[in-house]
C-alpha atoms as a PDB file:
ATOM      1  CA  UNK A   1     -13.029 110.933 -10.045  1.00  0.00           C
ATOM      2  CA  UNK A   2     -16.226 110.043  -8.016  1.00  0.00           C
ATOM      3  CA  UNK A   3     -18.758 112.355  -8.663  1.00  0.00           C
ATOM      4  CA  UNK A   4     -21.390 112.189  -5.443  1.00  0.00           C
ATOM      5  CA  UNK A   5     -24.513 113.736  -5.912  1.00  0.00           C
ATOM      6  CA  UNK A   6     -28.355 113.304  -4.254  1.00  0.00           C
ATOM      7  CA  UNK A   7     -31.854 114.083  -5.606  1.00  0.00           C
ATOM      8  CA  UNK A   8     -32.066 116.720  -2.603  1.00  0.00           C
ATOM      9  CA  UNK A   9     -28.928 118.513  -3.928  1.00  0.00           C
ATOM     10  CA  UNK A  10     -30.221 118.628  -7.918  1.00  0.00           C
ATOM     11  CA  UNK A  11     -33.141 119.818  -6.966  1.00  0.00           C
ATOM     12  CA  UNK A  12     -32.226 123.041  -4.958  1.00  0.00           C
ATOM     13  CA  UNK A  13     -32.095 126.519  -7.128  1.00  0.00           C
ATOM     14  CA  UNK A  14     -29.464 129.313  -7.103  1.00  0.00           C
ATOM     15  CA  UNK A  15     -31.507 132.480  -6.775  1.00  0.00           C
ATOM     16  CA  UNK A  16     -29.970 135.457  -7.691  1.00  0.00           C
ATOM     17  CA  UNK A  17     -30.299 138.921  -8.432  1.00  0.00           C
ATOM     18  CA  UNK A  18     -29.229 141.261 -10.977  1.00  0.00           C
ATOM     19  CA  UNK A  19     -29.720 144.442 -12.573  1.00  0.00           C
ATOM     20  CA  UNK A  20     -29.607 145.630 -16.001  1.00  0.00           C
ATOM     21  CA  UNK A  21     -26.104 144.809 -17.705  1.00  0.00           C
ATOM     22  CA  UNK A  22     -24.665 142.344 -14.994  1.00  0.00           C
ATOM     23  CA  UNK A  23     -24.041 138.953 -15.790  1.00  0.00           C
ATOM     24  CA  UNK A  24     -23.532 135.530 -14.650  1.00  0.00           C
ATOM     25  CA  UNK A  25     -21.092 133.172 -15.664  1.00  0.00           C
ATOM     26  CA  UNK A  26     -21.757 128.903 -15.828  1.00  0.00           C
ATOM     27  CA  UNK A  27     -18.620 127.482 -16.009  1.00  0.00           C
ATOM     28  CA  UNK A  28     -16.190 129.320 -18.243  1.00  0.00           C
ATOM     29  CA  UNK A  29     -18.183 129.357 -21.914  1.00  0.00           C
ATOM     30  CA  UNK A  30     -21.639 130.459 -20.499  1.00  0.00           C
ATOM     31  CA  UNK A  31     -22.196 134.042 -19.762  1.00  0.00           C
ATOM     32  CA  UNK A  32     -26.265 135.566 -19.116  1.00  0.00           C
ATOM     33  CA  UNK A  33     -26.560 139.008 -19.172  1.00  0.00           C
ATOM     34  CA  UNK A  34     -29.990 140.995 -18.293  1.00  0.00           C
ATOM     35  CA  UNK A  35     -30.359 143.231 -21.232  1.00  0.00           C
ATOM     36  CA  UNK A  36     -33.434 144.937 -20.010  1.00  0.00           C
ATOM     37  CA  UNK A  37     -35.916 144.849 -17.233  1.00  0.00           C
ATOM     38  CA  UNK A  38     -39.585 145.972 -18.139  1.00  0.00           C
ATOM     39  CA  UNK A  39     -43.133 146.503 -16.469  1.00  0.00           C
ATOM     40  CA  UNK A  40     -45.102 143.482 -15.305  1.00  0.00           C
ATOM     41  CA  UNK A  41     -42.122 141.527 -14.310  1.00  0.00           C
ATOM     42  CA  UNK A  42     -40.492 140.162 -17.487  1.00  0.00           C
ATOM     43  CA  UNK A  43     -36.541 140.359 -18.190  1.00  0.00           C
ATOM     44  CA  UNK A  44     -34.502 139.829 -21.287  1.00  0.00           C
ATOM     45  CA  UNK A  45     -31.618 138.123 -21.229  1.00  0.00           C
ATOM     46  CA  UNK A  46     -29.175 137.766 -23.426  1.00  0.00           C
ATOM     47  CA  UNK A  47     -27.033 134.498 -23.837  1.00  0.00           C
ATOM     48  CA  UNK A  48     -23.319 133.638 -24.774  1.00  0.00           C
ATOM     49  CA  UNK A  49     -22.942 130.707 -25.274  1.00  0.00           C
ATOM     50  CA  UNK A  50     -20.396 128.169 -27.737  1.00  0.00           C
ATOM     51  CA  UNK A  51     -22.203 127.186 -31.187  1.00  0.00           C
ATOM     52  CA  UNK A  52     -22.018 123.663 -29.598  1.00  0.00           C
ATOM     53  CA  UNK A  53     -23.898 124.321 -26.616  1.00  0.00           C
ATOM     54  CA  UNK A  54     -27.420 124.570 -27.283  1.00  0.00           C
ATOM     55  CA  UNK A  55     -29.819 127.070 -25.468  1.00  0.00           C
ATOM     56  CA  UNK A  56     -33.565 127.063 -25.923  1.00  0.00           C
ATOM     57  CA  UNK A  57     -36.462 128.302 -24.180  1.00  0.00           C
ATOM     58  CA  UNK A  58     -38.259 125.562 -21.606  1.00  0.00           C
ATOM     59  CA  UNK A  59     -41.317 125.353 -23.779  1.00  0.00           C
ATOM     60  CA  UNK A  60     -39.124 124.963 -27.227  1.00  0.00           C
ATOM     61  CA  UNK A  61     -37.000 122.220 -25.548  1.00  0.00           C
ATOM     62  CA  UNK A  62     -40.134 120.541 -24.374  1.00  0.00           C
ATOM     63  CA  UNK A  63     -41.696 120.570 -27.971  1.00  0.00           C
ATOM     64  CA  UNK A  64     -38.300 119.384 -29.096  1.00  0.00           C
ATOM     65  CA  UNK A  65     -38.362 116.655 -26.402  1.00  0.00           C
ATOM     66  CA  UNK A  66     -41.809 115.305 -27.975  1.00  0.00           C
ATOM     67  CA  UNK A  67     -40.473 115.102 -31.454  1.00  0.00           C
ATOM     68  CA  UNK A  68     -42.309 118.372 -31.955  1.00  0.00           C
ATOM     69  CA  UNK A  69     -40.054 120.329 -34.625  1.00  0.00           C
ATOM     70  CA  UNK A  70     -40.483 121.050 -37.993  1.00  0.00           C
END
């Protein structure tokens, strides 16, 4: 299978929006659910996601990216 993709088309964004308790699904072992939406814009989110698979906020993959873990 040929797999045909540009920079143009990685860099575009899926925008969506949600309210509290709906989710979206990436692919069939990722689900993101907003847990709760407060004042001054911020949103948690809470993320299923196999053991395998792993999730991290940007700036902790960044710091992980420069070899800077403990």
């Amino acid at each position: 299978m040929f797999l045909y993709c540009t920079y143009e088309r990685i860099r575009k964004v899926l925008v969506l929006t949600r309210l509290k308790g709906e989710r979206i699904r990436i692919g069939d072992d990722v689900v993101i659910t907003v847990v709760e939406t407060r004042s001054g814009g911020s949103v948690r989110l809470g993320i299923e996601a196999p053991a395998k698979v792993p999730v991290h906020r940007e700036e902790v993959y960044e710091a992980i990216k420069r070899g800077e873990t403990k």
